[in-house]
C-alpha atoms as a PDB file:
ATOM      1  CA  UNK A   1     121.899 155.226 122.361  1.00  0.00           C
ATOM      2  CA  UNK A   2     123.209 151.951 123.757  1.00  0.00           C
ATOM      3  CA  UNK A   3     123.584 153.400 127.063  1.00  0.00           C
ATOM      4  CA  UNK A   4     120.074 154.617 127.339  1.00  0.00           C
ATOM      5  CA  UNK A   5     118.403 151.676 126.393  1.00  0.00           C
ATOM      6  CA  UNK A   6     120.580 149.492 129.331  1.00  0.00           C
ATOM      7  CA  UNK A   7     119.488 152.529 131.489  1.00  0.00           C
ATOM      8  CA  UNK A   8     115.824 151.935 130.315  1.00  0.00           C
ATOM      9  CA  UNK A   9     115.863 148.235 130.822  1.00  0.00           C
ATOM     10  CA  UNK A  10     117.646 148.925 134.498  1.00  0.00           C
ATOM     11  CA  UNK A  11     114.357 150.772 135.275  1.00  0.00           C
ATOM     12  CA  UNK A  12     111.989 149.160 133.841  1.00  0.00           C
ATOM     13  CA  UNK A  13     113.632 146.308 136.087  1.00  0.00           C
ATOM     14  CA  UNK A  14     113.291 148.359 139.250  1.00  0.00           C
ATOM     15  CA  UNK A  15     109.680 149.336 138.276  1.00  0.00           C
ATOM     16  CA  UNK A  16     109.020 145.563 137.897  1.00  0.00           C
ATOM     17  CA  UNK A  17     110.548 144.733 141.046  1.00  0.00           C
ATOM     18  CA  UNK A  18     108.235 147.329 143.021  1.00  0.00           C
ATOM     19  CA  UNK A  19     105.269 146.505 141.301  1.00  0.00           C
ATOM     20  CA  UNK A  20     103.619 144.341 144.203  1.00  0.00           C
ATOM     21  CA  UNK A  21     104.416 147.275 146.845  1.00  0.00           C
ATOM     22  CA  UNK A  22     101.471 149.355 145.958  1.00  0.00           C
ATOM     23  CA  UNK A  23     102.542 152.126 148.107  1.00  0.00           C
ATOM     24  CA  UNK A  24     105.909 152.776 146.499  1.00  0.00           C
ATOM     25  CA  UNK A  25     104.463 152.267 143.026  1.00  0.00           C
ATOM     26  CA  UNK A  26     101.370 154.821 143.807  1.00  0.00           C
ATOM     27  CA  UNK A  27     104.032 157.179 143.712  1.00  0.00           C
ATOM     28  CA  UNK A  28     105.591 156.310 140.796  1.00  0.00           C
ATOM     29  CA  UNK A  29     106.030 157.997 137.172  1.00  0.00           C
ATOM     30  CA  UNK A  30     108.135 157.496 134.009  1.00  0.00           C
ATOM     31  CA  UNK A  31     108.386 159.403 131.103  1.00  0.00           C
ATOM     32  CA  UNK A  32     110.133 159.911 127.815  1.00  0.00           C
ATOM     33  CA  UNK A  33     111.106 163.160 125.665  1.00  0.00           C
ATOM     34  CA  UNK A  34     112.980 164.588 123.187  1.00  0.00           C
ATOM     35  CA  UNK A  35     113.471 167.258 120.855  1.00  0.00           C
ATOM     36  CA  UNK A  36     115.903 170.212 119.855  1.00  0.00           C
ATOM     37  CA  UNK A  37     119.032 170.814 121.744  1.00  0.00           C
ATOM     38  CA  UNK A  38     120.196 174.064 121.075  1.00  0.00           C
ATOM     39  CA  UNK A  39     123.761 175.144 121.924  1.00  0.00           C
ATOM     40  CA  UNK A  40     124.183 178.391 124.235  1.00  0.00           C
ATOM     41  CA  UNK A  41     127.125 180.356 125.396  1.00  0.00           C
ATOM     42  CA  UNK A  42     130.883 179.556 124.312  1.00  0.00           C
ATOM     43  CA  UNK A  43     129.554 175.839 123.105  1.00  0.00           C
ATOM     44  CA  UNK A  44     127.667 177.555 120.099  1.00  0.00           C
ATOM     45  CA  UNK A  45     130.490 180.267 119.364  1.00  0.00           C
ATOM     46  CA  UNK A  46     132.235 179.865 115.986  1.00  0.00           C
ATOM     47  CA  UNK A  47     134.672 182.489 116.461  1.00  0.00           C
ATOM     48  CA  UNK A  48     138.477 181.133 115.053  1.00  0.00           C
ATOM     49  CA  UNK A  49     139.891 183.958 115.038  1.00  0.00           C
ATOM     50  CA  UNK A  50     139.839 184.093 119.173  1.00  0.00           C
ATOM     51  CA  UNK A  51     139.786 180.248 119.686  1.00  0.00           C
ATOM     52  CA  UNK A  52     143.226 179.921 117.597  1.00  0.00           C
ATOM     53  CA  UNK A  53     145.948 178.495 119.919  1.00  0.00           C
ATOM     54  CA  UNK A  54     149.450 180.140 118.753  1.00  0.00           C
ATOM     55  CA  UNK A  55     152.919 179.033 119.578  1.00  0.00           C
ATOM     56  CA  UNK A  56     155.668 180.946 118.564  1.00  0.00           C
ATOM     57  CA  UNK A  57     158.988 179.749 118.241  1.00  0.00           C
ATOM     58  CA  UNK A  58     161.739 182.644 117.300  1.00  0.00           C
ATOM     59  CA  UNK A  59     160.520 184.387 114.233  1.00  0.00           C
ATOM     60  CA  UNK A  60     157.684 182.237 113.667  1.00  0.00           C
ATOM     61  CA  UNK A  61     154.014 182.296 114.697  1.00  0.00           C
ATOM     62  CA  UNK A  62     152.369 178.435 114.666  1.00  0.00           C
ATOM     63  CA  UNK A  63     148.747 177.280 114.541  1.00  0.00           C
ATOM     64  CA  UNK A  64     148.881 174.625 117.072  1.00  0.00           C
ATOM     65  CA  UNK A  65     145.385 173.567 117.936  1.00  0.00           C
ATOM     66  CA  UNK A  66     141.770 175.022 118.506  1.00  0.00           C
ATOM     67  CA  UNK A  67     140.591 176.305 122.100  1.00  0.00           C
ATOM     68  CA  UNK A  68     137.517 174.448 122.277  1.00  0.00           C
ATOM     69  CA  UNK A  69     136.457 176.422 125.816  1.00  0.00           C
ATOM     70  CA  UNK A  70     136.284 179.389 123.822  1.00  0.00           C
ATOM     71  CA  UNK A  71     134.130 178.404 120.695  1.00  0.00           C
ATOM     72  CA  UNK A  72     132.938 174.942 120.738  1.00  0.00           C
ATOM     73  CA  UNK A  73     131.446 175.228 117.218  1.00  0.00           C
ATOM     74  CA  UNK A  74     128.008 173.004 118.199  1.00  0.00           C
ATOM     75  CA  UNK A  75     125.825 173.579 115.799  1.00  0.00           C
ATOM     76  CA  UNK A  76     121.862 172.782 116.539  1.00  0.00           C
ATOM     77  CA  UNK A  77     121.160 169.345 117.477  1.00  0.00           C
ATOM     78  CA  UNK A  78     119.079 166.490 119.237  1.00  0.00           C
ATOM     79  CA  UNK A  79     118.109 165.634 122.374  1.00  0.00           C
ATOM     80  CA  UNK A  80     116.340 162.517 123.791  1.00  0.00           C
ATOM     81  CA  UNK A  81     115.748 161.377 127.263  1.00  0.00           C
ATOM     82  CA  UNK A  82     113.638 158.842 129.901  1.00  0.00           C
ATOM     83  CA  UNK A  83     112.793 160.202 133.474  1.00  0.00           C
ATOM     84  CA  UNK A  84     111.408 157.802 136.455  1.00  0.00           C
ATOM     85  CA  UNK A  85     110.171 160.172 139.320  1.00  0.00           C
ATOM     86  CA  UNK A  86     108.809 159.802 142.724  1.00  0.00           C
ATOM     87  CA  UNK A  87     106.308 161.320 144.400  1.00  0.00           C
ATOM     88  CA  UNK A  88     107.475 162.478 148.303  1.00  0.00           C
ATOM     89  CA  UNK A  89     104.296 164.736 148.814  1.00  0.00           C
ATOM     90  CA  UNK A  90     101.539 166.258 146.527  1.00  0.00           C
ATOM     91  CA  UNK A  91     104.476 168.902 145.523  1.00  0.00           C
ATOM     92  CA  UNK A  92     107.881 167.559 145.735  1.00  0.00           C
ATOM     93  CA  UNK A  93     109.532 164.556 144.286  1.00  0.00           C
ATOM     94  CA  UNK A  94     113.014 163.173 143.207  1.00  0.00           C
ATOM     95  CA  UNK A  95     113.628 161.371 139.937  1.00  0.00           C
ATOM     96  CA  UNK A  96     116.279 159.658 137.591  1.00  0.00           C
ATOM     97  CA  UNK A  97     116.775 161.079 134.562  1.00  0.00           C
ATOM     98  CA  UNK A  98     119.449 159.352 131.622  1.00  0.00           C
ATOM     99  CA  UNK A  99     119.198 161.038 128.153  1.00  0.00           C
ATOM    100  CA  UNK A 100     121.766 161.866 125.461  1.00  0.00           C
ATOM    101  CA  UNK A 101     122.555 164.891 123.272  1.00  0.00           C
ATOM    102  CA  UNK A 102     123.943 165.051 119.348  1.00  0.00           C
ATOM    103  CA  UNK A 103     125.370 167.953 117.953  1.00  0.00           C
ATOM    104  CA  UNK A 104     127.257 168.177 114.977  1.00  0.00           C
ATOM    105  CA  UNK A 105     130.590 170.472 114.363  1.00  0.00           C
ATOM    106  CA  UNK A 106     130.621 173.768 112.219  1.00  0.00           C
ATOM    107  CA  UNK A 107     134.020 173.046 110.580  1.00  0.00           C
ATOM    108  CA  UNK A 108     133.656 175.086 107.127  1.00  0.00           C
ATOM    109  CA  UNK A 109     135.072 178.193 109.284  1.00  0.00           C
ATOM    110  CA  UNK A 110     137.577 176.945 110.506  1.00  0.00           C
ATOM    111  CA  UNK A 111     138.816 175.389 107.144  1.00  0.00           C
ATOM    112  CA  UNK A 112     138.444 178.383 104.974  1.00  0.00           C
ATOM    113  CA  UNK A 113     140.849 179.906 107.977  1.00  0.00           C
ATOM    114  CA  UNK A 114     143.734 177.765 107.740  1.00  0.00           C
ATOM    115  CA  UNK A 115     143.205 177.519 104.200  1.00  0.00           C
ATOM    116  CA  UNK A 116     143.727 181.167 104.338  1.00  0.00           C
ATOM    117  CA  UNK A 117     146.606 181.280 106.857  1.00  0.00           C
ATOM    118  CA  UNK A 118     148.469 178.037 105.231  1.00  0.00           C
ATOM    119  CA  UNK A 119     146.995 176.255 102.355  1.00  0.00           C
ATOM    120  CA  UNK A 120     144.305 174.161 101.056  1.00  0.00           C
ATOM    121  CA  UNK A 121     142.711 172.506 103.573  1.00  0.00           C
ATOM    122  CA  UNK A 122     139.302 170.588 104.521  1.00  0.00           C
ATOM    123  CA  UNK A 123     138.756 169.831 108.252  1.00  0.00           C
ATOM    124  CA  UNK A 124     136.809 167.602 110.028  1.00  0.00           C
ATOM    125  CA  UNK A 125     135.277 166.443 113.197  1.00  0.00           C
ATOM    126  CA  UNK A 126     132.808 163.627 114.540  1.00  0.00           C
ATOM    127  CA  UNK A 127     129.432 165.149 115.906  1.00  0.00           C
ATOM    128  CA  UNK A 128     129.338 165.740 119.997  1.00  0.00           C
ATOM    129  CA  UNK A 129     127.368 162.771 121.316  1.00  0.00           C
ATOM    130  CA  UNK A 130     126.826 163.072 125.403  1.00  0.00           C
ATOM    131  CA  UNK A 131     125.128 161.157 128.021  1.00  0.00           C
ATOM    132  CA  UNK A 132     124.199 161.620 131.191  1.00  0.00           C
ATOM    133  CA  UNK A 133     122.555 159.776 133.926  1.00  0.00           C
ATOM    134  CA  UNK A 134     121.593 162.525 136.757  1.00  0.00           C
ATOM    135  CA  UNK A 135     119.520 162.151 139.999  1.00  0.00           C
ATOM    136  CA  UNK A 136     117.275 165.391 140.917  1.00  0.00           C
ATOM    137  CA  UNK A 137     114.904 166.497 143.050  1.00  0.00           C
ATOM    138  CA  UNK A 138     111.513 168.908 141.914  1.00  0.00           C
ATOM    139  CA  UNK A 139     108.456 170.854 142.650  1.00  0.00           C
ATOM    140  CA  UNK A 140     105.383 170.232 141.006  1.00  0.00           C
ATOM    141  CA  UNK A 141     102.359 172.640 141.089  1.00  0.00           C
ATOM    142  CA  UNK A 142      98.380 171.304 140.135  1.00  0.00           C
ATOM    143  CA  UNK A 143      96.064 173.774 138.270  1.00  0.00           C
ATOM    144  CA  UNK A 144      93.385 171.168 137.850  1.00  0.00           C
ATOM    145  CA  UNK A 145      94.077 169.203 134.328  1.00  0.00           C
ATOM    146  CA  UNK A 146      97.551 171.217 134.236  1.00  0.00           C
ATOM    147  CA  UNK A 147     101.048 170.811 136.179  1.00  0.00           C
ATOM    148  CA  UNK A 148     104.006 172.949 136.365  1.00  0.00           C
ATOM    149  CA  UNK A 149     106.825 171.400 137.313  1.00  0.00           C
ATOM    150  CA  UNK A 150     110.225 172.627 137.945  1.00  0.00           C
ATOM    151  CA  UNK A 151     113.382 170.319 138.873  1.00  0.00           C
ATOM    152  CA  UNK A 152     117.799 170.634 139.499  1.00  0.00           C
ATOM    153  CA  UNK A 153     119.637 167.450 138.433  1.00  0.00           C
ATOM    154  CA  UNK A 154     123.025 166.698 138.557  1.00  0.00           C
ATOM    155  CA  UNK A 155     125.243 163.673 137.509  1.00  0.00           C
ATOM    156  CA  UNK A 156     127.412 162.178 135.264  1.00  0.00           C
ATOM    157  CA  UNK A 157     128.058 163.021 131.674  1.00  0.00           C
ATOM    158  CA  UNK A 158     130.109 161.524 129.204  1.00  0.00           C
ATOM    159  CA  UNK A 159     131.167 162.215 125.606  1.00  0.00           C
ATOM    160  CA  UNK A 160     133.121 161.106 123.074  1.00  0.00           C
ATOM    161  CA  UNK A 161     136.907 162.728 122.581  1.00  0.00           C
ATOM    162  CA  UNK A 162     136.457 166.214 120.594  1.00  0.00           C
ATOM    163  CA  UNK A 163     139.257 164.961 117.994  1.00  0.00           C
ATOM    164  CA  UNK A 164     139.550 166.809 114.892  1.00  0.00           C
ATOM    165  CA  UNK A 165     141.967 166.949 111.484  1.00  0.00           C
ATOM    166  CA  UNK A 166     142.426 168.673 108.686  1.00  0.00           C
ATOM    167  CA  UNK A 167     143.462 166.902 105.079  1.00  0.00           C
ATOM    168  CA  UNK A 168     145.594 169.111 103.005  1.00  0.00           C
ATOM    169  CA  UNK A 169     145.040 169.294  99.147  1.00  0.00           C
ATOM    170  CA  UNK A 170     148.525 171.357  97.829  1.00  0.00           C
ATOM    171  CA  UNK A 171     147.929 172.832  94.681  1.00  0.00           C
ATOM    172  CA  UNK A 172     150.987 171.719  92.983  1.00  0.00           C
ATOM    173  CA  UNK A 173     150.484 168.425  91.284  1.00  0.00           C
ATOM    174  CA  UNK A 174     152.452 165.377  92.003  1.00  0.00           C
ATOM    175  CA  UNK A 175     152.203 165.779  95.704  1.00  0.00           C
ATOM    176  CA  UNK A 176     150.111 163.409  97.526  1.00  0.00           C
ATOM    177  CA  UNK A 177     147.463 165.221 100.241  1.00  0.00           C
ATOM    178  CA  UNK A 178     148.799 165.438 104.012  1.00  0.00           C
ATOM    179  CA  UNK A 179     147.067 165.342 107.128  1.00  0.00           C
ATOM    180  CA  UNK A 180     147.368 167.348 110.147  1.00  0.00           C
ATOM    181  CA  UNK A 181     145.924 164.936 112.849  1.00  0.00           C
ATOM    182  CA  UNK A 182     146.174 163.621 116.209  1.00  0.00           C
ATOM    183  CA  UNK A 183     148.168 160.505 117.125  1.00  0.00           C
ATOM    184  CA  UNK A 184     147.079 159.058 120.679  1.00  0.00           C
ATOM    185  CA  UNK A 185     144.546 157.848 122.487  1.00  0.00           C
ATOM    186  CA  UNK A 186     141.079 158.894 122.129  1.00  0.00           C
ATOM    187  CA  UNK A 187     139.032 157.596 125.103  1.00  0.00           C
ATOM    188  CA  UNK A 188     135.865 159.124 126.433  1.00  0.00           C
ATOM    189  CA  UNK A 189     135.541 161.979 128.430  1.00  0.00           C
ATOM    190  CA  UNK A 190     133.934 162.343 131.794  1.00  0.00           C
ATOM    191  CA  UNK A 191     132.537 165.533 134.056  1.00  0.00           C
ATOM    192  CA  UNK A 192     130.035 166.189 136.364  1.00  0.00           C
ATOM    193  CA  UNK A 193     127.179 167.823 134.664  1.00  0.00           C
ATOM    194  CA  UNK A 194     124.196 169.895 136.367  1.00  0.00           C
ATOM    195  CA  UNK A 195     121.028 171.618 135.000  1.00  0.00           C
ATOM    196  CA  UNK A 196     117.514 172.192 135.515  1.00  0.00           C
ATOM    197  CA  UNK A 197     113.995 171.504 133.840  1.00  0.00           C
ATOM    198  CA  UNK A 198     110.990 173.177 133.180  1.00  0.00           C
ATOM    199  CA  UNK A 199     107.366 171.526 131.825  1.00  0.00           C
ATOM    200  CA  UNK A 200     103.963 172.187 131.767  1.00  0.00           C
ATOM    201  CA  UNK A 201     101.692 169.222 131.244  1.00  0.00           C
ATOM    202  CA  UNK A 202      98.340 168.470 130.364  1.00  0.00           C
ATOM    203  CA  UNK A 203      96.924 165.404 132.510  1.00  0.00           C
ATOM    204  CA  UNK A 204      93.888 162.637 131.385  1.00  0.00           C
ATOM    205  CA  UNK A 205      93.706 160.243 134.279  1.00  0.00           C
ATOM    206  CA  UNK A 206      97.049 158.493 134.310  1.00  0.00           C
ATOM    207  CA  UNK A 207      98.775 160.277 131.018  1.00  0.00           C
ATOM    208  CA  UNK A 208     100.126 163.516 130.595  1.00  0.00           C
ATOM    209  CA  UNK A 209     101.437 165.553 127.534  1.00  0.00           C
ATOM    210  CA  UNK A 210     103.684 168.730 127.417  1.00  0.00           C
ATOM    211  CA  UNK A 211     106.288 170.823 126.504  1.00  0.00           C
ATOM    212  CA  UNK A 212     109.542 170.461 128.541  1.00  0.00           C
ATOM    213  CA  UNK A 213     112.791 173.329 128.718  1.00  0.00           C
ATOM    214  CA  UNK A 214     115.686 171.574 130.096  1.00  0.00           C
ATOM    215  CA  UNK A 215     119.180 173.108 130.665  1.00  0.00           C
ATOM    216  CA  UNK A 216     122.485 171.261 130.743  1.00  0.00           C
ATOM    217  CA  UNK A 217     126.061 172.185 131.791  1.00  0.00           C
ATOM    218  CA  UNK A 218     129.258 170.189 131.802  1.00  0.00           C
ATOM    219  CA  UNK A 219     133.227 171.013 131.068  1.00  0.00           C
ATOM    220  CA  UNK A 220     135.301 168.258 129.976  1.00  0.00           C
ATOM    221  CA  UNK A 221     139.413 168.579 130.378  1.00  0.00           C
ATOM    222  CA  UNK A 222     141.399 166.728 127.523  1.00  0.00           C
ATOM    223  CA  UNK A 223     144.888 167.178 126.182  1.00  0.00           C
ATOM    224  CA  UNK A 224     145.745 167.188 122.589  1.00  0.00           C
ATOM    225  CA  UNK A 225     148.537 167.533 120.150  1.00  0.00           C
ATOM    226  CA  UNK A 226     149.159 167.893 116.676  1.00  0.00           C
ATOM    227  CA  UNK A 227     151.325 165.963 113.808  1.00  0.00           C
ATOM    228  CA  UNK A 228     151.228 166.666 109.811  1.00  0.00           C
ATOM    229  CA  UNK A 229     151.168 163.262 108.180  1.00  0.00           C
ATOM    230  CA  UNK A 230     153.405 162.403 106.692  1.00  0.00           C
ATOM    231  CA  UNK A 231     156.760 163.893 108.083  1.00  0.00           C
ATOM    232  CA  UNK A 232     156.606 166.489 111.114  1.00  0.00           C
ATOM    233  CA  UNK A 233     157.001 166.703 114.602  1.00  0.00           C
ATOM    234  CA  UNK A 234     154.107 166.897 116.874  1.00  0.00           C
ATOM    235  CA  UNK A 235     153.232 170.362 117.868  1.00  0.00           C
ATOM    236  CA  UNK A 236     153.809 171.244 121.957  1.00  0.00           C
ATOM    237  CA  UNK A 237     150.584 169.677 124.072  1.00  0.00           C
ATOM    238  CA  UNK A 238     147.292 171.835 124.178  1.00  0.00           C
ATOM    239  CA  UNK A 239     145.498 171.392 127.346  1.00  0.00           C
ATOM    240  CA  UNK A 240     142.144 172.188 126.125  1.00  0.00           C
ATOM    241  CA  UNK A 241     138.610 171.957 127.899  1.00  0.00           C
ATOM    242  CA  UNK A 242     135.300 171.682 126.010  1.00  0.00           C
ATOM    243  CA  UNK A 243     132.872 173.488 128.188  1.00  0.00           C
ATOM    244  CA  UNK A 244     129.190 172.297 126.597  1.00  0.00           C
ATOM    245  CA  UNK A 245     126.037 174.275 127.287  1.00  0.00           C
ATOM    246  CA  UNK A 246     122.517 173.506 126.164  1.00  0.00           C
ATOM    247  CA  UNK A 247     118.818 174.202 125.942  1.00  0.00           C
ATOM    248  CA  UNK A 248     117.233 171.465 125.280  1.00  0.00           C
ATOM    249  CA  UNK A 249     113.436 172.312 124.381  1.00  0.00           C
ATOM    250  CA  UNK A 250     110.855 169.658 123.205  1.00  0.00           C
ATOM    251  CA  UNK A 251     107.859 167.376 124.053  1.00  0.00           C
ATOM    252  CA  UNK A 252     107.060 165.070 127.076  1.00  0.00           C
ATOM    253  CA  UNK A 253     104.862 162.007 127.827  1.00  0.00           C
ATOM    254  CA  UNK A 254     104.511 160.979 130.902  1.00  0.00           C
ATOM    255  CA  UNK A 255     102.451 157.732 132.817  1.00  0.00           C
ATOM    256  CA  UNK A 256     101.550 157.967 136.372  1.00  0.00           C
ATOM    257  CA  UNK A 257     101.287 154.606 138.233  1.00  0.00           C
ATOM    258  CA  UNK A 258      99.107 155.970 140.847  1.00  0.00           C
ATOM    259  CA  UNK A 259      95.823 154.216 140.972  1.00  0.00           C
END
């Protein structure tokens, strides 16, 4: 959120700054939308069973992490975003577009697993949050009061480190619960992400109202490795890769500078 609203102010700033150039603003439009973002492919899979990572060491068969490229557990989320866009001809323009997605985790799976593997265990996970600031370029099509509009972006993404744990609860009494966590750094994740966007607007003079279908793709590399707390070693290094997917569907308003 706090990068979207310096991203808003930076254009707003721009817009300000071209304001006495009529023939560069003419051309201008911004916009704002939001709505659902819906998780496709492996980023909405909740299949444990295949996204397990096993290490085996002699006799023994470990749980050593989850392989987030093969279920990223995304359950249905949120998706808000601004747009400035410029008009090259009456059908193609470029644009700026710097939104951000939230999706929480599906962890009750994957804790009624390892409770069933192990023991008693709850897991848990911060939600997905990612933004994105991507340049594009489109093709817009006039039916009188209507426009269809189709546009490819692609840019930078960034999210928040996919970090999860699990907090045992043994069922013997007089043992205090353990945790089976990650000790390191958690910084935030960078990839290039691409897409593409769909809308169809209705236009009164300068305003126009619609529905927009936006895709988004971006795979983010991250290693991770795993300690029970207290006592344990840490489990051998997973390099893992959250591959995120979505279709973000919703509404758009848009305001056209052109006189």
């Amino acid at each position: 959120m706090k990068q979207l609203i310096i991203i808003l102010v930076i254009l707003f700033g721009i817009g300000q700054q071209l304001y006495a150039q009529n023939k560069i603003l003419d051309r201008l439009s911004f916009s704002v939308g939001g709505g659902a973002a819906i998780p496709v492919g492996t980023f909405g899979m909740k299949d444990i069973h295949n996204s397990a990572v096993h290490y085996k060491e002699g006799q023994y068969d470990f749980i050593i992490g989850i392989d987030k490229s093969k279920s990223g557990f995304a359950r249905l989320g949120y998706d808000y975003h601004a747009q400035l866009s410029y008009r090259l001809t009456n059908h193609l323009y470029v644009f700026l577009r710097a939104g951000q997605t939230t999706n929480s985790v599906e962890m009750s799976g994957i804790s009624a697993f390892f409770t069933q593997k192990l023991e008693p265990i709850e897991f848990e996970e911060a939600d997905y949050t990612i933004g994105s600031l991507t340049p594009g370029f489109g093709y817009k099509l006039s039916l009188k009061q209507w426009d269809l509009s189709i546009g490819l972006f692609g840019g930078r993404a960034r999210t928040n480190f996919p970090v999860y744990k699990g907090t045992f609860t043994p069922n013997l009494g007089g043992f205090p619960p353990s945790t089976w966590a990650y000790e390191g750094e958690t910084p935030d994740l960078n990839s290039f992400s691409t897409g593409g966007t769909l809308s169809v607007n209705r236009h009164i003079k300068r305003i126009s109202a619609g529905i927009e279908i936006a895709y988004q793709h971006a795979s983010f590399k991250y290693d991770i490795r795993f300690r029970r707390i207290p006592g344990y070693d840490a489990t051998p290094i997973v390099h893992d890769k959250l591959v995120v997917s979505l279709l973000n569907v919703g509404l758009k308003v848009a305001y056209n500078l052109e006189k």
